[in-house]
Structure formats: C-alpha cells, structure tokens
Protein backbone atom coordinates (compact mmCIF):
# COMPACT_ATOMS: atom_id res chain seq x y z
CA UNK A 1 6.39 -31.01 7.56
CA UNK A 2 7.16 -28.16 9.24
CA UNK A 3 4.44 -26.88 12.06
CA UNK A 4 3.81 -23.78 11.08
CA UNK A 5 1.95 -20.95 14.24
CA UNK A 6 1.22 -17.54 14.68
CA UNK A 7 0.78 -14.92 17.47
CA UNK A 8 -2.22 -15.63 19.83
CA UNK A 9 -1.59 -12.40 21.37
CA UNK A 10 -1.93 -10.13 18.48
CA UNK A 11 -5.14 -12.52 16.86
CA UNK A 12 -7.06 -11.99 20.70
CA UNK A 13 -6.24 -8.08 20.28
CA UNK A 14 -7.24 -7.64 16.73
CA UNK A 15 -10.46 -9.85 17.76
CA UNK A 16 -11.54 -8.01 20.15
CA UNK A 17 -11.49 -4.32 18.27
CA UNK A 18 -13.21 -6.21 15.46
CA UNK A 19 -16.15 -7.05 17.82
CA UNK A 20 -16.26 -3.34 18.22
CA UNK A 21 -15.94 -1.94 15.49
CA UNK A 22 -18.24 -4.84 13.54
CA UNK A 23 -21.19 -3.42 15.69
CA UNK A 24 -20.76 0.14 13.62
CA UNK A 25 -20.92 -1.26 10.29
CA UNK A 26 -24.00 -2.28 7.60
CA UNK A 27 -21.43 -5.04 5.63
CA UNK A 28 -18.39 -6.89 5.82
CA UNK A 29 -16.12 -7.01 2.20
CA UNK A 30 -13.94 -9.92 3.40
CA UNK A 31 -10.13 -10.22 0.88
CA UNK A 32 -9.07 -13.73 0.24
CA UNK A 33 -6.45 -15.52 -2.37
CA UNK A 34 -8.08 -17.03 -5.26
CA UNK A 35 -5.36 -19.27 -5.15
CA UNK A 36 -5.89 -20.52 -1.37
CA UNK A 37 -9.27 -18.95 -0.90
CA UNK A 38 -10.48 -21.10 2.41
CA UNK A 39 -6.73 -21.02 3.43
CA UNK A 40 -6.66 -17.47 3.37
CA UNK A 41 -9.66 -17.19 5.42
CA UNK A 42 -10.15 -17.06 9.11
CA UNK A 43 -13.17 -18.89 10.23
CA UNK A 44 -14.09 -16.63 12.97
CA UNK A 45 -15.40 -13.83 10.78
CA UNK A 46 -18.21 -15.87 9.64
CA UNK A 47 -19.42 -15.65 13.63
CA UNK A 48 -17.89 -12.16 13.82
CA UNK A 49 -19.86 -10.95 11.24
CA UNK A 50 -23.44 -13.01 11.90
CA UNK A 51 -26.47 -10.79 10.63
CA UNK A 52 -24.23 -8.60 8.87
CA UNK A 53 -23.91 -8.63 4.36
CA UNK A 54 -21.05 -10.07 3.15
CA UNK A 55 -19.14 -9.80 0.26
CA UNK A 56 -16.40 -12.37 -0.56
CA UNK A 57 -13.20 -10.76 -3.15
CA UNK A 58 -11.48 -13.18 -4.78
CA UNK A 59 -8.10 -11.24 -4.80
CA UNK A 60 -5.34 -11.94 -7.36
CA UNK A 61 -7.47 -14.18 -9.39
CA UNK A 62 -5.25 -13.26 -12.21
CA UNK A 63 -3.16 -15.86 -10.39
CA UNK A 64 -5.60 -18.47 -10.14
CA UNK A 65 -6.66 -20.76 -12.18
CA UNK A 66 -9.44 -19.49 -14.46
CA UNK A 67 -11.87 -22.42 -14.10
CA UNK A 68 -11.26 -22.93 -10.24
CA UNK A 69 -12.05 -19.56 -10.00
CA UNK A 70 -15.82 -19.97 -11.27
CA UNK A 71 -16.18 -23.11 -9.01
CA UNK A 72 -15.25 -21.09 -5.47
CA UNK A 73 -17.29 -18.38 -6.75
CA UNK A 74 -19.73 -21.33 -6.86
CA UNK A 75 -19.19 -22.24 -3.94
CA UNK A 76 -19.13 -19.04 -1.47
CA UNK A 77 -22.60 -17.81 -3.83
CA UNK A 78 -23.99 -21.37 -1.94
CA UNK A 79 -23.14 -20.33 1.29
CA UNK A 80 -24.64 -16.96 0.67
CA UNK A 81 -22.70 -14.58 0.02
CA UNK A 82 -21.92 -12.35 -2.75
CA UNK A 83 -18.63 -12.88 -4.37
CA UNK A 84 -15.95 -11.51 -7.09
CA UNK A 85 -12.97 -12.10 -8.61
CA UNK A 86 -10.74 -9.06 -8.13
CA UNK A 87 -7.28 -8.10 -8.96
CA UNK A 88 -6.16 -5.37 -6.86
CA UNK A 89 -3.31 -4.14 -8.04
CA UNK A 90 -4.48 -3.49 -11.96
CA UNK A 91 -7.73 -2.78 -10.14
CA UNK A 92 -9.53 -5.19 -12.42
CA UNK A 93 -13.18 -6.13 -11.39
CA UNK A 94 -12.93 -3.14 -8.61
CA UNK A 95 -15.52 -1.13 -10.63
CA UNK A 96 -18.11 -4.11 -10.02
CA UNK A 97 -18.43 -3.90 -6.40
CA UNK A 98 -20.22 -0.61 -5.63
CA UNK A 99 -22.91 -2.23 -7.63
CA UNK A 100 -22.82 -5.46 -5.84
CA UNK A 101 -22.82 -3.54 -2.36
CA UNK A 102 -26.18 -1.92 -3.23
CA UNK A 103 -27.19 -5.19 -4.07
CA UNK A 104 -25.98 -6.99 -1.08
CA UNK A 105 -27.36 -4.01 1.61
CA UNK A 106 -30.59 -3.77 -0.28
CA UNK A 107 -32.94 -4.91 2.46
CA UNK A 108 -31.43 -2.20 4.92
CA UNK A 109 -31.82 0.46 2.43
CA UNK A 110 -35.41 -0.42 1.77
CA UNK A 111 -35.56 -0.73 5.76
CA UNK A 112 -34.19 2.67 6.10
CA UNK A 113 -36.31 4.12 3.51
CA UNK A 114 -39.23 2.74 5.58
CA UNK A 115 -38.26 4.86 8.12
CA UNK A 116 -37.97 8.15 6.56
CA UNK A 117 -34.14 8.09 6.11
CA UNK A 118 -32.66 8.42 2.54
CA UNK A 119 -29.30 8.16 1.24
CA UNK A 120 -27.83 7.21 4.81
CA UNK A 121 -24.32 5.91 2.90
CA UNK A 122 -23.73 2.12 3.52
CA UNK A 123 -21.26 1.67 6.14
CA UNK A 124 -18.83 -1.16 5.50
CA UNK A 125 -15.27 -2.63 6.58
CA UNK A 126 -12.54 -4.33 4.86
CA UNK A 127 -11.12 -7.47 6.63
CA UNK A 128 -8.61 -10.52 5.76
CA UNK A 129 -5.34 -11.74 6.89
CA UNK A 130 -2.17 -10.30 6.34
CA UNK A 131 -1.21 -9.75 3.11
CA UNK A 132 -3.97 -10.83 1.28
CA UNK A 133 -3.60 -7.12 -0.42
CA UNK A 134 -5.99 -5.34 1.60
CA UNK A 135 -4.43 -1.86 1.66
CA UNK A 136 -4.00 -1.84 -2.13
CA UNK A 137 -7.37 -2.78 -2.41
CA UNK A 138 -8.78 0.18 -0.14
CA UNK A 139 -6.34 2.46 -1.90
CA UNK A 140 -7.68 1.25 -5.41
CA UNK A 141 -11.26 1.06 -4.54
CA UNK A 142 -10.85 4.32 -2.85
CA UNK A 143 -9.32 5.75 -5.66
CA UNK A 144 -7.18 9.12 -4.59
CA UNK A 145 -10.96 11.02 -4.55
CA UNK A 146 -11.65 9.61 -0.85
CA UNK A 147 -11.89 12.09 1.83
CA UNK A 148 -12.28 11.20 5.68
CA UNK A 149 -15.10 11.83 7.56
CA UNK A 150 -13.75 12.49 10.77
CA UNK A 151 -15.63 11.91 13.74
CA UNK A 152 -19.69 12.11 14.00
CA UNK A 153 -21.85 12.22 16.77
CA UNK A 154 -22.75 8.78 17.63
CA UNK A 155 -19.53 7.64 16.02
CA UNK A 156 -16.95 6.03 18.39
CA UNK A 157 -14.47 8.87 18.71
CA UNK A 158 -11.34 7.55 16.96
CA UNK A 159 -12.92 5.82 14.06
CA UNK A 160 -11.69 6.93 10.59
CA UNK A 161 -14.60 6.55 7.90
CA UNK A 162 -13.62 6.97 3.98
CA UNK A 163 -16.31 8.40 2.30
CA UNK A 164 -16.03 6.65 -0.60
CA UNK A 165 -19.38 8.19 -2.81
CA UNK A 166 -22.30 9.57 -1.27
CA UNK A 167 -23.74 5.66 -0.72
CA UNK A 168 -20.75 4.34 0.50
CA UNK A 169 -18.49 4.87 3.68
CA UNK A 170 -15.87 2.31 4.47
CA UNK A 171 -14.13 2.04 8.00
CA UNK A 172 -10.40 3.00 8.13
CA UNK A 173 -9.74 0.58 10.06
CA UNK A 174 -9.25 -2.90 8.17
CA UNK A 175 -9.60 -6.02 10.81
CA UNK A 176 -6.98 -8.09 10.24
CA UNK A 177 -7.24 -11.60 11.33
CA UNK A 178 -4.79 -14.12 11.79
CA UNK A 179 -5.18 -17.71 10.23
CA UNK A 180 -6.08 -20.61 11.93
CA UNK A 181 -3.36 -23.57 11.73
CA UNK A 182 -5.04 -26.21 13.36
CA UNK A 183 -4.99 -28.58 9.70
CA UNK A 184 -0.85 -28.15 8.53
CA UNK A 185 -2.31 -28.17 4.73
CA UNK A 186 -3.06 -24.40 5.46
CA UNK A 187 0.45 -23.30 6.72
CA UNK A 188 1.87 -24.79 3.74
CA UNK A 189 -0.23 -23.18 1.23
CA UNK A 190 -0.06 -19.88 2.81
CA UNK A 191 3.69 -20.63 2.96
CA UNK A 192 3.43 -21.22 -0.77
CA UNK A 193 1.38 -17.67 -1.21
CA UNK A 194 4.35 -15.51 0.70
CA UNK A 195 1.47 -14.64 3.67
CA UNK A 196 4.57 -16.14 6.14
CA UNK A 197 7.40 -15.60 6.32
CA UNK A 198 9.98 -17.19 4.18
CA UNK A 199 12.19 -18.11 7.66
CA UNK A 200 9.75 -20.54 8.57
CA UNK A 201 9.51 -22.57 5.93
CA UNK A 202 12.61 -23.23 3.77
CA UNK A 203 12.22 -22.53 0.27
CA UNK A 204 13.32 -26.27 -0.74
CA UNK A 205 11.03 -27.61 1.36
CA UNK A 206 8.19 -25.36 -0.39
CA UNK A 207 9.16 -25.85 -4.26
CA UNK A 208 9.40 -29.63 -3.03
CA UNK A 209 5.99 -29.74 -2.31
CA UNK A 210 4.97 -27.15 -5.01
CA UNK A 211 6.66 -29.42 -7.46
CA UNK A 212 4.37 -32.51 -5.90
CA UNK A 213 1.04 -31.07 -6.43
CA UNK A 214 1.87 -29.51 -10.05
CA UNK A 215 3.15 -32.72 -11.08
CA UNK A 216 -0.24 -34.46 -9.85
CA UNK A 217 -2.84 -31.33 -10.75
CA UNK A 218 -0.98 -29.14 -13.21
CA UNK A 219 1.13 -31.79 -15.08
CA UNK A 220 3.37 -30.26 -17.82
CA UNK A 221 3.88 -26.95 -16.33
CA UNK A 222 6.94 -27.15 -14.73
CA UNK A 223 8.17 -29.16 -17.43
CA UNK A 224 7.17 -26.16 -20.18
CA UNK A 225 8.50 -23.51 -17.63
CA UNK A 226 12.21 -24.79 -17.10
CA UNK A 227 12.63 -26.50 -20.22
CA UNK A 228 12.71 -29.82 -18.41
CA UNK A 229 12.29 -33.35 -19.13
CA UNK A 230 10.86 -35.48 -16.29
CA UNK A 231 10.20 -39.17 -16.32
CA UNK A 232 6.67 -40.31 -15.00
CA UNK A 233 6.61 -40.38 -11.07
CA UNK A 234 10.00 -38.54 -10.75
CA UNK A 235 10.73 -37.64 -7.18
CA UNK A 236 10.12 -33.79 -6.38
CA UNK A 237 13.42 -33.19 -5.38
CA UNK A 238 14.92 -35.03 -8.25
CA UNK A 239 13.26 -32.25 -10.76
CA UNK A 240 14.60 -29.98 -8.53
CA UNK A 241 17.95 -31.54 -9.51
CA UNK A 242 16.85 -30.98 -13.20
CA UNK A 243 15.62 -26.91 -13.17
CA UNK A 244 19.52 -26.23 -11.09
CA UNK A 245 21.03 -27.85 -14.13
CA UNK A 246 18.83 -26.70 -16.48
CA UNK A 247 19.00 -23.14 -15.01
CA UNK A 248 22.96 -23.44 -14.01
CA UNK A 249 22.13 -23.08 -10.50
CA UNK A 250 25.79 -24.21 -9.46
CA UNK A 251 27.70 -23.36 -5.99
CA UNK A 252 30.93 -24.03 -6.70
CA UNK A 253 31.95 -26.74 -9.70
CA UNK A 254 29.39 -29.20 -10.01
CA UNK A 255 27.91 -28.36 -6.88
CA UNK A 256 24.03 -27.78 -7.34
CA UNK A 257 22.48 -25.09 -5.92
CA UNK A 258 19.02 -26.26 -4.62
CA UNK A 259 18.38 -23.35 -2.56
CA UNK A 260 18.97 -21.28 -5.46
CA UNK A 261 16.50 -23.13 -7.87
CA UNK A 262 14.17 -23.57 -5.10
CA UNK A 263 13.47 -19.77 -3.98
CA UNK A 264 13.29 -19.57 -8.06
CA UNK A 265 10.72 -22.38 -8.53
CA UNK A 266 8.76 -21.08 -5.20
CA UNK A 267 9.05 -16.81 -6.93
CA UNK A 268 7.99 -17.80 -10.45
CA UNK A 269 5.03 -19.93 -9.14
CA UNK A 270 4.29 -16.52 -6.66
CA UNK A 271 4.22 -14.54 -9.72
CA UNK A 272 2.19 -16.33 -11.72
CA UNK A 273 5.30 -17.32 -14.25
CA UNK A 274 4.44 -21.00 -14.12
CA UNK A 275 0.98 -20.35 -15.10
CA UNK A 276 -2.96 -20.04 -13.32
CA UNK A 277 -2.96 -22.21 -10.55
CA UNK A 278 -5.20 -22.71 -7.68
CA UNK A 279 -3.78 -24.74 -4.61
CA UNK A 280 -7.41 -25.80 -3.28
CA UNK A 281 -10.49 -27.22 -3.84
CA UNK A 282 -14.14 -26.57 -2.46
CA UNK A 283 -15.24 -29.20 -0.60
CA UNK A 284 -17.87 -31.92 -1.57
C-alpha cells in the first residue's frame, strides 16, 4: 500500500493560530465524515479544545450507512460530547444544532447569568480537515442572514465573528487541521472519501481495495450496482475485470480499461451510487 503524508509545515501553522484563536471561543463544532468519522478526525483537537463544549457533526451521513450512523453517534455521546448527523449540502439536520448549542453551553450561560450578564451570544468555531465540507456547512448554517461583527474591544483585532442570531456568534475563521497518518488504514479511507488527492493514490489501487471491503461488509452491492456476477472469494481485481466488461470499459479492441472502471467504481461509491456505506467501526 501506498504511504500516504501530508504537509507538517502547514499542520504546525494552522496549530498554532488554533491555540489562539481556541482561547476566544465558548465551544468547538468539530465536521467529520460519517463514512470515516475517526479517520476524518485529527486527534489533537481533543487536547486543543480541553475545557471547552464540543459538538461532533456527522457530515454527509446521507452517505453513510444508516445503522453505523446511530452506533458512532453512540459512541462520540460516550465520550461526551454532543453529536449529529448532518448533511450539509441539502442542509438536513442543520436546524437541530442551535438547539443543541444551548444545550451543550448551558453551564456557561447559567455561569454568566450568575454574574449579571444576559444574552452574551455563545461564541463558537468550526474546525475539521480539509474537505470534510466545512465552508458549505458555515454557509448553510449561516444561512445568507449572517452579518459580521467586525472587530470589538477585547477582540483580537483581525478576527471575523458571524453573528449568526442574537445567542450565537461563530468565528470566521474555521481551523483546519491536517490528519494524522501514523496507522496507513486512515490514508486509504480518506483516499477512498476524495479528502487527497487522487495523484497519490491510483484509482485502481482504491476501487481494488473498495471492492475488498464491500465484498466482505457490504456483500451484494457491487454485484446489484454493475449488473455483475461474482463467484464466492473472487479476487478484487478480477471483478474489476467484470464491471470493464460489463460497462464496455475497452481501450482499444479487447483491451480492458481498468483505469476507466476503476475511477468509475471509486466516483459511484463517492456519490453514494453503490449505496450507504460506512468504511469504519467504533472501537470495542
């Protein structure tokens, strides 16, 4: 398998304005794919964000398989945080969260109401990994109604907040974190996502390995999807073989086009054509 990195440079930079900028903020509303969601994570926000409320989005879970999707929410609710399954793009489940960020800040507001200070707005920040869809998300939970605050006294100069509603201010500037690759398993599923870039891994190697873990967790599906028939314990590449002729992916004559099928096989699963699946598992 291939070893798949990233840029240390750009993680240290984007590390270090997070530290910042985490020290302004009330809660963190951390995007993830419902379809890799610890893959998609990047385990230094959980000591980035210490002290602070956290809410978990299970983006895309439109994507994901249904009944995985209950089991991470499961799982992240154990480790306590707050989670949802979102789909950013229709916007579906977006509605949800302001009510979830009242209840996930509602010690501070009853601190601040201690205090003599009403309706300070929650202050909050968006972060994840590239292209987990966090800019859709801000611009669909932020609707086109959200107007910047510009700078405050007290407020490092520079900082963008969205008011979102009078409770609610989110930080314009979403931390983006790069993912860890120290376990392989994680390049390759955020290979399989499209959250690196398609140079690095080659998209037979990726439908190869796509086509290994439907046939053992989602058997059938790539079978109902191409119109196939496979034999029991058929090689990977060998239903490769089958969706090119299936699909007349041809170069020239009888030539079959693998590449062809495979950036096909890799797409459709990407789009959700080849039905809900979820790449991972919670652990224990």
């Amino acid at each position: 398998m291939a070893n798949y990195q990233w840029y240390p440079g750009h993680m240290t930079k984007a590390k270090r304005m997070m530290q910042e900028d985490i020290k302004l903020i009330d809660l963190v509303i951390e995007l993830v794919d419902a379809r890799v969601p610890l893959s998609s994570r990047n385990p230094d926000i959980d000591e980035l964000s210490k002290n602070k409320s956290r809410i978990i989005l299970l983006n895309k879970s439109d994507l994901s398989d249904a009944r995985k999707n209950k089991l991470w929410m499961d799982y992240f609710s154990s480790k306590g945080f707050y989670v949802l399954e979102i789909n950013s793009k229709t916007g579906a489940g977006v509605k949800s969260i302001q009510g979830v960020v009242q209840e996930a800040c509602k010690e501070k507001i009853a601190r601040d109401r201690k205090r003599g200070i009403l309706n300070r707005p929650v202050r909050a920040m968006v972060v994840g990994i590239p292209n987990v869809g966090k800019s859709t998300f801000i611009n669909s939970f932020a609707g086109r109604a959200c107007t910047k605050t510009g700078n405050k006294p007290g407020v490092t100069k520079g900082k963008q907040w969205i008011r979102l509603n009078k409770s609610l201010e989110l930080l314009d500037t979403p931390g983006i974190l790069w993912p860890k690759f120290e376990d392989q398993t994680v390049g390759l599923h955020l290979a399989m996502i499209g959250s690196i870039n398609d140079e690095i891994v080659h998209s037979d190697e990726l439908a190869y390995e796509l086509i290994r873990f439907l046939q053992k967790e989602y058997s059938g599906l790539i079978e109902k999807r191409y119109q196939i028939e496979t034999i029991d314990g058929q090689d990977a590449y060998d239903t490769i073989k089958t969706v090119c002729v299936s699909k007349k992916c041809y170069l020239k004559g009888e030539e079959l086009d693998i590449m062809k099928a495979s950036s096909m096989i890799v797409e459709d699963f990407r789009n959700g054509r080849i039905g809900r699946i979820t790449l991972e598992m919670p652990e224990g």
